[in-house]
Structure formats: C-alpha cells, structure tokens
N, C-alpha and C. Protein backbone atom coordinates (compact mmCIF):
# COMPACT_ATOMS: atom_id res chain seq x y z
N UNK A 1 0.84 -1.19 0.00
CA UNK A 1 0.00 0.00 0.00
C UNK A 1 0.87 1.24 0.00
N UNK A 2 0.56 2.28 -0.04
CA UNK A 2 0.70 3.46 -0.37
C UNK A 2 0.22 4.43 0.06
N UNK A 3 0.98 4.93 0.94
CA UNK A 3 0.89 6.20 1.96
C UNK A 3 1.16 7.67 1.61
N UNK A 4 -0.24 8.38 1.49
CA UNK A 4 0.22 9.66 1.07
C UNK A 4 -0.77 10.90 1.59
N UNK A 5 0.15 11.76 2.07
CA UNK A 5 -0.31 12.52 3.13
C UNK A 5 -1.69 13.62 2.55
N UNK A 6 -2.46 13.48 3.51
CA UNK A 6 -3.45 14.52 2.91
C UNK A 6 -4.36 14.74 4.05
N UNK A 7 -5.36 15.87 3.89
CA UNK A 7 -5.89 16.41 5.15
C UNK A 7 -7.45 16.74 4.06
N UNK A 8 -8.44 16.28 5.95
CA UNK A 8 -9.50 16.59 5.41
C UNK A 8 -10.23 16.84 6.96
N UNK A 9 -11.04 17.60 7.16
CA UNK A 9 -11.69 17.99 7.92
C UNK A 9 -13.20 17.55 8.35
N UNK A 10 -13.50 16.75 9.11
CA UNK A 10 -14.78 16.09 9.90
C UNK A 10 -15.12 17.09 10.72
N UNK A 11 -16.34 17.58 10.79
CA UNK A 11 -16.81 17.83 11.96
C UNK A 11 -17.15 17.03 13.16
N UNK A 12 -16.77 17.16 14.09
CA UNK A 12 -17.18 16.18 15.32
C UNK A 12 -17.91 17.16 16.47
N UNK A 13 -18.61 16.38 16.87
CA UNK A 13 -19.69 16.92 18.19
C UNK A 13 -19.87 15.46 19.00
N UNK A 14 -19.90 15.90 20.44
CA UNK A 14 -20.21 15.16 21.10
C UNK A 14 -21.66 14.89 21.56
N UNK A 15 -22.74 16.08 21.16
CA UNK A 15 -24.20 15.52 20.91
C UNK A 15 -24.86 15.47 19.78
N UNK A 16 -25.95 14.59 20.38
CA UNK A 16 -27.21 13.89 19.37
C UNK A 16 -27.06 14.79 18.35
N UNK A 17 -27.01 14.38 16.96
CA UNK A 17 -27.68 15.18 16.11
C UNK A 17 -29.11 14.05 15.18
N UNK A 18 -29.88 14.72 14.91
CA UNK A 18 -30.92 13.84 14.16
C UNK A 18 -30.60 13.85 12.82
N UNK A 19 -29.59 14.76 12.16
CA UNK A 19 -29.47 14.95 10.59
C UNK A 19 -28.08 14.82 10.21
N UNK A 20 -28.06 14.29 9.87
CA UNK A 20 -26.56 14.33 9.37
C UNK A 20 -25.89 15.10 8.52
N UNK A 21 -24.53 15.87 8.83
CA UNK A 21 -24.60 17.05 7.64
C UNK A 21 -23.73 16.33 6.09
N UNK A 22 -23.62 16.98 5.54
CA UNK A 22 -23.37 16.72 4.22
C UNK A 22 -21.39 16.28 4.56
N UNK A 23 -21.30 14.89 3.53
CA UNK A 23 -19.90 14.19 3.81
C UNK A 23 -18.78 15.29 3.41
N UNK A 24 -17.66 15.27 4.07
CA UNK A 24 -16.70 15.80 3.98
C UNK A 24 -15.82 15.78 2.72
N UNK A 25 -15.38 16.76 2.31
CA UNK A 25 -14.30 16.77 1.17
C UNK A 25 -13.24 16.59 1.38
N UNK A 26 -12.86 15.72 0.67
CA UNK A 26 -11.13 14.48 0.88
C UNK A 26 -10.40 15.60 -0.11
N UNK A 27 -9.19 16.03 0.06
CA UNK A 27 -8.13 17.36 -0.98
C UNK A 27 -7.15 16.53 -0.75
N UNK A 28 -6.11 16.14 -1.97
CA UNK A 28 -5.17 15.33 -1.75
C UNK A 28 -4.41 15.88 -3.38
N UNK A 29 -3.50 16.22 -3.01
CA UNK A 29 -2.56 16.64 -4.10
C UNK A 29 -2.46 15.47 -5.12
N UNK A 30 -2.43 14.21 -4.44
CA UNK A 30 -2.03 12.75 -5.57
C UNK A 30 -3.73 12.78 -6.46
N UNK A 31 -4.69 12.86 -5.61
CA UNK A 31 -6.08 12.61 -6.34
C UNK A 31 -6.21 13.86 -7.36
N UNK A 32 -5.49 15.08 -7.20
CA UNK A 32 -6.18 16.26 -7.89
C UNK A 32 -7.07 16.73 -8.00
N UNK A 33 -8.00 16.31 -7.55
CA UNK A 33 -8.97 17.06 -7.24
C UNK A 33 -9.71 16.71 -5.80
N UNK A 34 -10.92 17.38 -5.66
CA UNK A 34 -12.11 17.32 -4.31
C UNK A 34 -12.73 16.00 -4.66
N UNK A 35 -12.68 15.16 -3.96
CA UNK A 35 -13.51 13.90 -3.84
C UNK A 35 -14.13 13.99 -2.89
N UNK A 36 -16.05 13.29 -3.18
CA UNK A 36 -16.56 13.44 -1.69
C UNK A 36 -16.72 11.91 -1.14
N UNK A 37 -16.37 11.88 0.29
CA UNK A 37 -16.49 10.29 0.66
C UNK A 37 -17.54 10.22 0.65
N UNK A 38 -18.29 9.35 -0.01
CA UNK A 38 -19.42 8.46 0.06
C UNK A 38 -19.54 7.00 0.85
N UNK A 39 -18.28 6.47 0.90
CA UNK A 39 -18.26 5.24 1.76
C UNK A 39 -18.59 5.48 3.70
N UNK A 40 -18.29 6.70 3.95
CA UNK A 40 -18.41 6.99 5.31
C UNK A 40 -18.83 8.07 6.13
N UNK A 41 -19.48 8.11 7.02
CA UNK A 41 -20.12 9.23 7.42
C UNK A 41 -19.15 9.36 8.69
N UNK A 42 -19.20 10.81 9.06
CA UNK A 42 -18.43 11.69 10.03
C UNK A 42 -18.69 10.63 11.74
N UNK A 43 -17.83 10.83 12.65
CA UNK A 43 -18.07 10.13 13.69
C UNK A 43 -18.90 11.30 14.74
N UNK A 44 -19.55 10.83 15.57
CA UNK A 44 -20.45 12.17 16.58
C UNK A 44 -19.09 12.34 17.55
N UNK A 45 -18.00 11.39 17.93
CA UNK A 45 -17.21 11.67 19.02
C UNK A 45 -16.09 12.48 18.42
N UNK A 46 -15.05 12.88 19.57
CA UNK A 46 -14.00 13.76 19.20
C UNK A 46 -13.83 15.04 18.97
N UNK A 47 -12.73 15.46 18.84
CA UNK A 47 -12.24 17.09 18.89
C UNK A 47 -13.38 17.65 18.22
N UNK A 48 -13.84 18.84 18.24
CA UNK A 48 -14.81 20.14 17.54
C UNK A 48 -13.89 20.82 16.15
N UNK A 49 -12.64 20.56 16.18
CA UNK A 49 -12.21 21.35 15.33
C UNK A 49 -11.29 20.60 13.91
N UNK A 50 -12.00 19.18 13.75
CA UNK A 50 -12.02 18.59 13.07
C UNK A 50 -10.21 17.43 13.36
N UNK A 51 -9.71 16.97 12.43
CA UNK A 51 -8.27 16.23 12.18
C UNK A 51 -7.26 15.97 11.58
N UNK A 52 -6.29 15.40 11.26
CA UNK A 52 -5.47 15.16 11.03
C UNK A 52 -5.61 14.05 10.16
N UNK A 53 -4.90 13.00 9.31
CA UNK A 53 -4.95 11.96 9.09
C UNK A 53 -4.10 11.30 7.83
N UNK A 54 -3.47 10.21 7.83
CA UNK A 54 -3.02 9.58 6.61
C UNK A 54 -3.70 8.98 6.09
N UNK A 55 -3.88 9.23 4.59
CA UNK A 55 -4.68 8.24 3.95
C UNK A 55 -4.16 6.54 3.25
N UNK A 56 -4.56 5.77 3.35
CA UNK A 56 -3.82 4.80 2.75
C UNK A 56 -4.86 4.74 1.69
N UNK A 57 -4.45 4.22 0.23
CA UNK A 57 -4.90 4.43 -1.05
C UNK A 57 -4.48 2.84 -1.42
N UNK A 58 -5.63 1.75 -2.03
CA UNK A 58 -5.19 0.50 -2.36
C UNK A 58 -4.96 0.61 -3.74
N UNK A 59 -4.24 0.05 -4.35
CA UNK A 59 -4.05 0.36 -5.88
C UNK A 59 -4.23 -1.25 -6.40
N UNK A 60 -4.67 -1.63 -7.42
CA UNK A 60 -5.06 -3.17 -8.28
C UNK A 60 -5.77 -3.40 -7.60
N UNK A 61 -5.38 -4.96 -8.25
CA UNK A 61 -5.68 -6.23 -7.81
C UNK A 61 -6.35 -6.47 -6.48
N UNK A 62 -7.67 -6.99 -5.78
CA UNK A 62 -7.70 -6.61 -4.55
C UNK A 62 -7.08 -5.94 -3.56
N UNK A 63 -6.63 -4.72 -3.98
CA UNK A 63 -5.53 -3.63 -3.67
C UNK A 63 -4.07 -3.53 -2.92
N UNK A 64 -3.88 -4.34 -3.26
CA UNK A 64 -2.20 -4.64 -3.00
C UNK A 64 -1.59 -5.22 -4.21
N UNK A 65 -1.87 -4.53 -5.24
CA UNK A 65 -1.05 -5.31 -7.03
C UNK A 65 -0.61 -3.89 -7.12
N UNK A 66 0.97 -3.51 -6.95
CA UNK A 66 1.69 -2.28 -7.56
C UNK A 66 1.64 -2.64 -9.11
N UNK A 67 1.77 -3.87 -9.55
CA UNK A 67 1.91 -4.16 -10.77
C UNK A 67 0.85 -3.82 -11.87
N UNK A 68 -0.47 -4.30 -11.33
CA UNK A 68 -1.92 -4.10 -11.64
C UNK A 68 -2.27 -2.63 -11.89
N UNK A 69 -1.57 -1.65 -11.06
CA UNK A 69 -2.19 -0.58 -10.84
C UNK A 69 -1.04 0.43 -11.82
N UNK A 70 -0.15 -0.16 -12.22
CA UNK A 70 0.95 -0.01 -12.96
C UNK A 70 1.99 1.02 -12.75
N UNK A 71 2.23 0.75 -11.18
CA UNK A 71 2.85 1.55 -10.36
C UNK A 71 4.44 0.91 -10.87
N UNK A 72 4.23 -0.75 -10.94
CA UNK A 72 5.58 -1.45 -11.06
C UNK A 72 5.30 -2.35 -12.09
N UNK A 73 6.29 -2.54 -13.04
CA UNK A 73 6.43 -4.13 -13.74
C UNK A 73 5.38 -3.41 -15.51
N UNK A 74 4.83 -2.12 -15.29
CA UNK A 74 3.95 -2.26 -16.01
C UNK A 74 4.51 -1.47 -17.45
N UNK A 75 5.63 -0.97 -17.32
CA UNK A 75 6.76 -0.43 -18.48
C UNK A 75 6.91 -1.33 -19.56
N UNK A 76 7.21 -0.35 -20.81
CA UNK A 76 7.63 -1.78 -22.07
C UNK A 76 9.48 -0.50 -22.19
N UNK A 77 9.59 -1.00 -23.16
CA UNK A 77 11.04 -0.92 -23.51
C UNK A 77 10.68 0.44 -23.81
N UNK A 78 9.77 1.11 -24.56
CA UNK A 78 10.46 2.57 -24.92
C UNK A 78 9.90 3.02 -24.04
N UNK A 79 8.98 3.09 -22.90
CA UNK A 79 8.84 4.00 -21.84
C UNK A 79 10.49 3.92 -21.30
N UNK A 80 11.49 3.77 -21.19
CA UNK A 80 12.80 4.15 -20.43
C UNK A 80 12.98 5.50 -21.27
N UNK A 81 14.25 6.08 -21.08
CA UNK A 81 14.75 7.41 -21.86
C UNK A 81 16.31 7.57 -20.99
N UNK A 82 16.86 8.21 -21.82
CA UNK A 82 18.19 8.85 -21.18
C UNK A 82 17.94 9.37 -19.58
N UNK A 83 16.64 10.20 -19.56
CA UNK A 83 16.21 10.41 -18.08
C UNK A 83 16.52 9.29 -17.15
N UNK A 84 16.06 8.26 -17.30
CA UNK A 84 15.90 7.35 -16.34
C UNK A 84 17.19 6.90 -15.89
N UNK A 85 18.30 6.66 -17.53
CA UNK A 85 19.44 6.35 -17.31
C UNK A 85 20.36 6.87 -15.98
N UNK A 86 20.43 8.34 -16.15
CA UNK A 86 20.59 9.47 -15.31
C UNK A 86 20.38 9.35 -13.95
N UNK A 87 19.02 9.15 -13.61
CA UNK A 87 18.03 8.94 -12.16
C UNK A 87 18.76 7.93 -11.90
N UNK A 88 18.66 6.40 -12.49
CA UNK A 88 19.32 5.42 -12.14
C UNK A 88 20.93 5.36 -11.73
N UNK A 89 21.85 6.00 -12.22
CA UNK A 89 22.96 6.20 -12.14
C UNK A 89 23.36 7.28 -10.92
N UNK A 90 22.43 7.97 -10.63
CA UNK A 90 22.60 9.37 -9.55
C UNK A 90 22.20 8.45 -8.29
N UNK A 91 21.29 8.01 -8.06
CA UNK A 91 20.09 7.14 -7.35
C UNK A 91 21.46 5.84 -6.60
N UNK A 92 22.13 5.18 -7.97
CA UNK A 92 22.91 4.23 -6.79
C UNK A 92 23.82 4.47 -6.81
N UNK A 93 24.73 6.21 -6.68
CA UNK A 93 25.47 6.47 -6.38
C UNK A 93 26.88 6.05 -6.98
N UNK A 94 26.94 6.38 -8.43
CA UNK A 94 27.58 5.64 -9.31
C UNK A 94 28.11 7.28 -9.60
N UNK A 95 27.84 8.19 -9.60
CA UNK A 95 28.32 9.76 -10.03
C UNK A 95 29.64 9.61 -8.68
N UNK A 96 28.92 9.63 -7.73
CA UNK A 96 29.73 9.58 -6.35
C UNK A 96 30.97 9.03 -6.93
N UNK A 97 30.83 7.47 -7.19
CA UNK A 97 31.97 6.53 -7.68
C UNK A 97 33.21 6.69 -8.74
N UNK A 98 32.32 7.20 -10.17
CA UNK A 98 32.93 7.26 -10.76
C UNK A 98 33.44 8.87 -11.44
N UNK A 99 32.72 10.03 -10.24
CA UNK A 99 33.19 11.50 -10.11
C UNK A 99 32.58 11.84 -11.81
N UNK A 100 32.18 10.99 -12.29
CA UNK A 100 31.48 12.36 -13.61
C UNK A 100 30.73 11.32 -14.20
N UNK A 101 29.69 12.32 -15.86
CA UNK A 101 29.11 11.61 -16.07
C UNK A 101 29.57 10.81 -17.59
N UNK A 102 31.23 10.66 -17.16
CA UNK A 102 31.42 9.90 -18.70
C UNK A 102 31.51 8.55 -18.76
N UNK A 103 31.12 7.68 -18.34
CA UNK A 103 30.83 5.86 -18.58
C UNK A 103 28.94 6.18 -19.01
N UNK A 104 28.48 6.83 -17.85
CA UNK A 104 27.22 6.59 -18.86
C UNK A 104 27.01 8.00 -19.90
N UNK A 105 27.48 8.70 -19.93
CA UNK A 105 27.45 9.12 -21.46
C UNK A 105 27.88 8.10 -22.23
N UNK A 106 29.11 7.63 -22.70
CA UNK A 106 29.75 7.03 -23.35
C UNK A 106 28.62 5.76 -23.78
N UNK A 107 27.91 5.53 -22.58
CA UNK A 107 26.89 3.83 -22.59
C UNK A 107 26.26 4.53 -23.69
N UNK A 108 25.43 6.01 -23.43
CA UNK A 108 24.34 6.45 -24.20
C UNK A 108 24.80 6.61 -25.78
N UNK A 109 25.75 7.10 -25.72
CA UNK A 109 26.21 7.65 -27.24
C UNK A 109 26.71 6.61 -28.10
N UNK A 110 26.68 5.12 -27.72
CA UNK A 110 26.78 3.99 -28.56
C UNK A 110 25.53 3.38 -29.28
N UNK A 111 24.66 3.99 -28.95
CA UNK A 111 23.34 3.73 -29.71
C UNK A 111 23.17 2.12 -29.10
N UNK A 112 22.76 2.33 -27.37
CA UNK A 112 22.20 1.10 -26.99
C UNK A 112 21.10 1.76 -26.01
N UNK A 113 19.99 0.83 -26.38
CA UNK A 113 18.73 1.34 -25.85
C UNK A 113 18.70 1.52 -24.55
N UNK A 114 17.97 2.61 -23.89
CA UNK A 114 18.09 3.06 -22.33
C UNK A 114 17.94 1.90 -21.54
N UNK A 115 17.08 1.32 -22.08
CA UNK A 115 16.64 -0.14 -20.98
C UNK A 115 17.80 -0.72 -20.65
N UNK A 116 18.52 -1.40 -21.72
CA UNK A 116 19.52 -1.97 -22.09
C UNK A 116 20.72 -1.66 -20.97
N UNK A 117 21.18 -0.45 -21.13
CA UNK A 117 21.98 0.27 -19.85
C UNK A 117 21.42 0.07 -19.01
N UNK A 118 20.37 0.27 -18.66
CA UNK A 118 19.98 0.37 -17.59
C UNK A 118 20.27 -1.34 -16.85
N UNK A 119 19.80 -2.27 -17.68
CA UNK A 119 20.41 -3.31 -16.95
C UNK A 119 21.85 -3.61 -17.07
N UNK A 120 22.65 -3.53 -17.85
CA UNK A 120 24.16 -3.71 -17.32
C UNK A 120 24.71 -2.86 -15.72
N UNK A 121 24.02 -1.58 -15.76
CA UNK A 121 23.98 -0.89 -14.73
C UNK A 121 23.62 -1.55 -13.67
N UNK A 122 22.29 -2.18 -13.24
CA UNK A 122 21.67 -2.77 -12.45
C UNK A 122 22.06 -3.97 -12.46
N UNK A 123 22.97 -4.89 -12.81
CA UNK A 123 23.39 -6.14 -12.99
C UNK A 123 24.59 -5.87 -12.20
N UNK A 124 25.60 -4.63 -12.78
CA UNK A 124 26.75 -4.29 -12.01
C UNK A 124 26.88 -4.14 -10.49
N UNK A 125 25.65 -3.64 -10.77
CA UNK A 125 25.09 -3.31 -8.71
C UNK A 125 24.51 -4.39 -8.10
N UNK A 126 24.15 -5.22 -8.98
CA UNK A 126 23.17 -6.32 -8.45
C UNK A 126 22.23 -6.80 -7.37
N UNK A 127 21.71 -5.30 -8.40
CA UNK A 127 20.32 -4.69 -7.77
C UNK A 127 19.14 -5.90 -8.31
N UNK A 128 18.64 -6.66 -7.60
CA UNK A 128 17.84 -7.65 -8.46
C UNK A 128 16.02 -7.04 -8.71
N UNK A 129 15.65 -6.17 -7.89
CA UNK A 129 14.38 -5.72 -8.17
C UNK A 129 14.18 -4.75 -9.30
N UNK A 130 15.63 -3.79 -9.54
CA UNK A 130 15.62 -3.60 -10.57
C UNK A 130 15.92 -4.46 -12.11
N UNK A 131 16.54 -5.29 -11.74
CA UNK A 131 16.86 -5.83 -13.11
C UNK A 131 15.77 -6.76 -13.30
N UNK A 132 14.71 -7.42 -12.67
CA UNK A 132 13.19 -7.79 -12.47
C UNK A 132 12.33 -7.19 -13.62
N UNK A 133 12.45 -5.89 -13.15
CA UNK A 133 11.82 -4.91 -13.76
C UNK A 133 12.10 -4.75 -15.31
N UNK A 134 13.28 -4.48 -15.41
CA UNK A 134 13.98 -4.24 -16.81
C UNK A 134 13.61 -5.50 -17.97
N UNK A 135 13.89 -6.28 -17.25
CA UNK A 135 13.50 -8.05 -18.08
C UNK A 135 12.15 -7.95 -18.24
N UNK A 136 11.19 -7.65 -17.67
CA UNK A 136 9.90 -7.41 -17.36
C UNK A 136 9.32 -6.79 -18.63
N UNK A 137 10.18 -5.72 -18.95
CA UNK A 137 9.89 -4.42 -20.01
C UNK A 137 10.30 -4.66 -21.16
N UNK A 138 11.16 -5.87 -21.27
CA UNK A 138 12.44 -6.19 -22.66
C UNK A 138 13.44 -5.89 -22.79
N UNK A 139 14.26 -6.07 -21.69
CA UNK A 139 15.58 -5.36 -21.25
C UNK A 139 16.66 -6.40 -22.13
N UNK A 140 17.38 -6.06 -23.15
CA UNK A 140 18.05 -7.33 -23.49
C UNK A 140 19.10 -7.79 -22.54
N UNK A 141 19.30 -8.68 -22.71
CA UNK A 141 20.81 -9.27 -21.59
C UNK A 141 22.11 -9.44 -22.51
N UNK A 142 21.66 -9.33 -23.44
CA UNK A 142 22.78 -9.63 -24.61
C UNK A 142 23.26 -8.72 -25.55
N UNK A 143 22.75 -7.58 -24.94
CA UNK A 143 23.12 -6.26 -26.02
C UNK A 143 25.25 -6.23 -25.35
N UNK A 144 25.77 -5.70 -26.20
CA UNK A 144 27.44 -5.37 -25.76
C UNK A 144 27.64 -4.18 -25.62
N UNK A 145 28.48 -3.49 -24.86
CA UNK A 145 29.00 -2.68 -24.36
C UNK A 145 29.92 -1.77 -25.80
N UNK A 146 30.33 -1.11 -25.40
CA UNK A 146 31.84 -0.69 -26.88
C UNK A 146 33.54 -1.20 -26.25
N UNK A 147 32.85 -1.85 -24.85
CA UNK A 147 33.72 -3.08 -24.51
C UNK A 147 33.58 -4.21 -25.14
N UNK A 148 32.42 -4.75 -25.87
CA UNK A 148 32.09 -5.91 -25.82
C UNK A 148 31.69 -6.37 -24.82
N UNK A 149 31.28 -6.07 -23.84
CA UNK A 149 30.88 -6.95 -22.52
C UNK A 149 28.89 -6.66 -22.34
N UNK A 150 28.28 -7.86 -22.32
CA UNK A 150 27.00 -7.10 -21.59
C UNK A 150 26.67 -7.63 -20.09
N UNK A 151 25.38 -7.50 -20.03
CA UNK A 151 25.28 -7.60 -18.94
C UNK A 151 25.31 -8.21 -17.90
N UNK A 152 25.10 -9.92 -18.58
CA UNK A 152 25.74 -11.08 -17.83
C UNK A 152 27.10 -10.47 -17.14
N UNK A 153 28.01 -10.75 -18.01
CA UNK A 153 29.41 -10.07 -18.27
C UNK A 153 29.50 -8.81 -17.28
N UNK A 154 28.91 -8.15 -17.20
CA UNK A 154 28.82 -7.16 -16.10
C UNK A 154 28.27 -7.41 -14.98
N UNK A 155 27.76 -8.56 -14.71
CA UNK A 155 27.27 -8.96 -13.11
C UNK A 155 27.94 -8.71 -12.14
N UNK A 156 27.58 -8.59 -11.13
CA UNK A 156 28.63 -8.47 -10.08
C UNK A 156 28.82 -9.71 -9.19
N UNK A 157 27.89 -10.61 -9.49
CA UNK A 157 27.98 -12.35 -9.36
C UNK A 157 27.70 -13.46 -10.41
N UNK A 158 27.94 -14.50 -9.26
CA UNK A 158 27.22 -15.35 -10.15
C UNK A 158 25.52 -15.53 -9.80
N UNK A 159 25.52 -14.97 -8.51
CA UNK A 159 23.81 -14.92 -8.42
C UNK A 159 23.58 -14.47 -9.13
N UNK A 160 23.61 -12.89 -9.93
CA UNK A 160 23.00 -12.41 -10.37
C UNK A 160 23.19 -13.17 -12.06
N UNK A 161 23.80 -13.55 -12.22
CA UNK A 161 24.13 -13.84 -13.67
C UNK A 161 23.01 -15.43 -13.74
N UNK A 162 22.91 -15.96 -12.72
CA UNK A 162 21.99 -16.89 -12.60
C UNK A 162 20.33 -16.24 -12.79
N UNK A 163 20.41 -15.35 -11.63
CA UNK A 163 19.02 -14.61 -11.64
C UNK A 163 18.69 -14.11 -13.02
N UNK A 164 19.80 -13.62 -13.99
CA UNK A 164 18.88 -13.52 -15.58
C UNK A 164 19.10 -13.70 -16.06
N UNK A 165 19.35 -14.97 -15.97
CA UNK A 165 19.09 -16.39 -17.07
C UNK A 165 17.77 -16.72 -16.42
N UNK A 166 17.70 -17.17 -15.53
CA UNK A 166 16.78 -17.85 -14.59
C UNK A 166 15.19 -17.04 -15.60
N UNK A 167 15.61 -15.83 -14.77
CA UNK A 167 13.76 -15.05 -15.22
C UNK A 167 13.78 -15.09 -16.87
N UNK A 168 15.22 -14.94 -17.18
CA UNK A 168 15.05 -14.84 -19.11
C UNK A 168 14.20 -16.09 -19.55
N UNK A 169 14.24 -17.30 -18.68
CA UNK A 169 14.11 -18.86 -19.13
C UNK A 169 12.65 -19.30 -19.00
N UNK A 170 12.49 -18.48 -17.74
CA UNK A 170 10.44 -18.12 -17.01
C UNK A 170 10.11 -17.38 -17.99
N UNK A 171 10.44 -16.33 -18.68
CA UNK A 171 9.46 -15.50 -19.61
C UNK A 171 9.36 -16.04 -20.91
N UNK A 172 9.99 -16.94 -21.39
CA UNK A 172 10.21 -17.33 -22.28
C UNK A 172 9.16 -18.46 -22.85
C-alpha cells in the first residue's frame, strides 16, 4: 500500500444530532482534485475542530497489485529514456563513484537502448528488483557494451548472472 499525506476535515460533536450534515471533502494533491467520501459518514465523538490523518490508497488487484495498478512491472522498452538512465545512475550512487558523467554518457552515445543500460547498470550493482523490472519491459541481456561486454558479463555475481538467465528462461 501506499501512503500519502493529505488532510480533510470532519466535523465532530459530542451531541445527538438527528441529521446528518453533508460528507466531507477528501483534498489530496495525488487525487487532484475534491472527492466526496461516500463510503463513510463523520463520527459524533472527538475534537470540535475537526483532524489530522493519513490516507492509505489500495491500488489493483484486490488492492495490493503495484503491478496491476501499474505503479511497477507495467513499463515496455520505450517508456525508459536517457532520463531514467541518469536517475538510475545518480540514485545508486555511481556519479559519487565514478566523479562524472562519462561511462554513462559514453553507454548512451553507442546507440544502446536506455533499458539496455539500464540493466548492465543494475546487474553491475546487483540490484535484483531492478533488473526484475527491466527483463519485465524487454531489457536485453545480450546487447554489448563498446567493450564488448554485456550484462551477464557485467554482473557483479554469479547470483546475479543466474538470476537472468533464470527469469530470461520463465518469460520465455
């Protein structure tokens, strides 16, 4: 699930009322607009000056599928871009490592698809939820480097070099 902060205001009273007033408006920057709850009516107990609250939001599949809701897994190959390359490379601290951005320029300017980097990248780190993902989308495993090396070849194990073969062999 998925936690995201937003505020909405209940009136509360601690006496009888015979009418109930009209449901409260839910404002949540992720929804964009005013939604009115219809599933629930205001409680009579508690503070006068309304609350506080986190909303939890179910997304898919009886609402716990990130995949379903196409939060995760739900990418094909050209949704990636040089952007992502970038994010990905900043993200596991690979700028830090290698002090600039010339290995993945160099990846980009060989005319190999973002995905593609993106898993030699994620193979190198052997990051496995990312490289999940990438295989997921059509990430090749066999594209080469202007080393010649891909991403097997760039594992940073043999787990990982197992792990995609393994899922290459399931999707298949």
């Amino acid at each position: 699930m998925t936690s995201i902060p937003c505020t909405f205001q209940i009136p509360f009273t601690s006496k009888p009322v015979n009418s109930l007033p009209p449901l409260p408006k839910l404002t949540s920057k992720f929804l964009g607009s005013q939604k009115t709850l219809s599933w629930s009516r205001p409680s009579r107990i508690g503070p006068s000056n309304g609350s506080r609250t986190h909303c939890w939001f179910k997304f898919g599949k009886n609402g716990v599928d990130a995949e379903g809701a196409g939060i995760y897994g739900s990418q094909g190959r050209d949704d990636f871009d040089r952007d992502d390359v970038e994010q990905y490379f900043n993200y596991m601290g690979m700028l830090a490592v290698e002090g600039s951005y010339d290995k993945m320029e160099a990846l980009l300017n060989q005319n190999i698809h973002p995905v593609d980097i993106l898993l030699m990248l994620a193979a190198s780190e052997g990051d496995k939820p990312k490289i999940e993902e990438l295989l997921r989308a059509g990430a090749k495993y066999d594209v080469k480097d202007a080393d010649g090396r891909t991403a097997l070849e760039r594992a940073v194990n043999e787990e990982i070099k197992d792990f995609i073969l393994g899922f290459s062999v399931q999707k298949a």
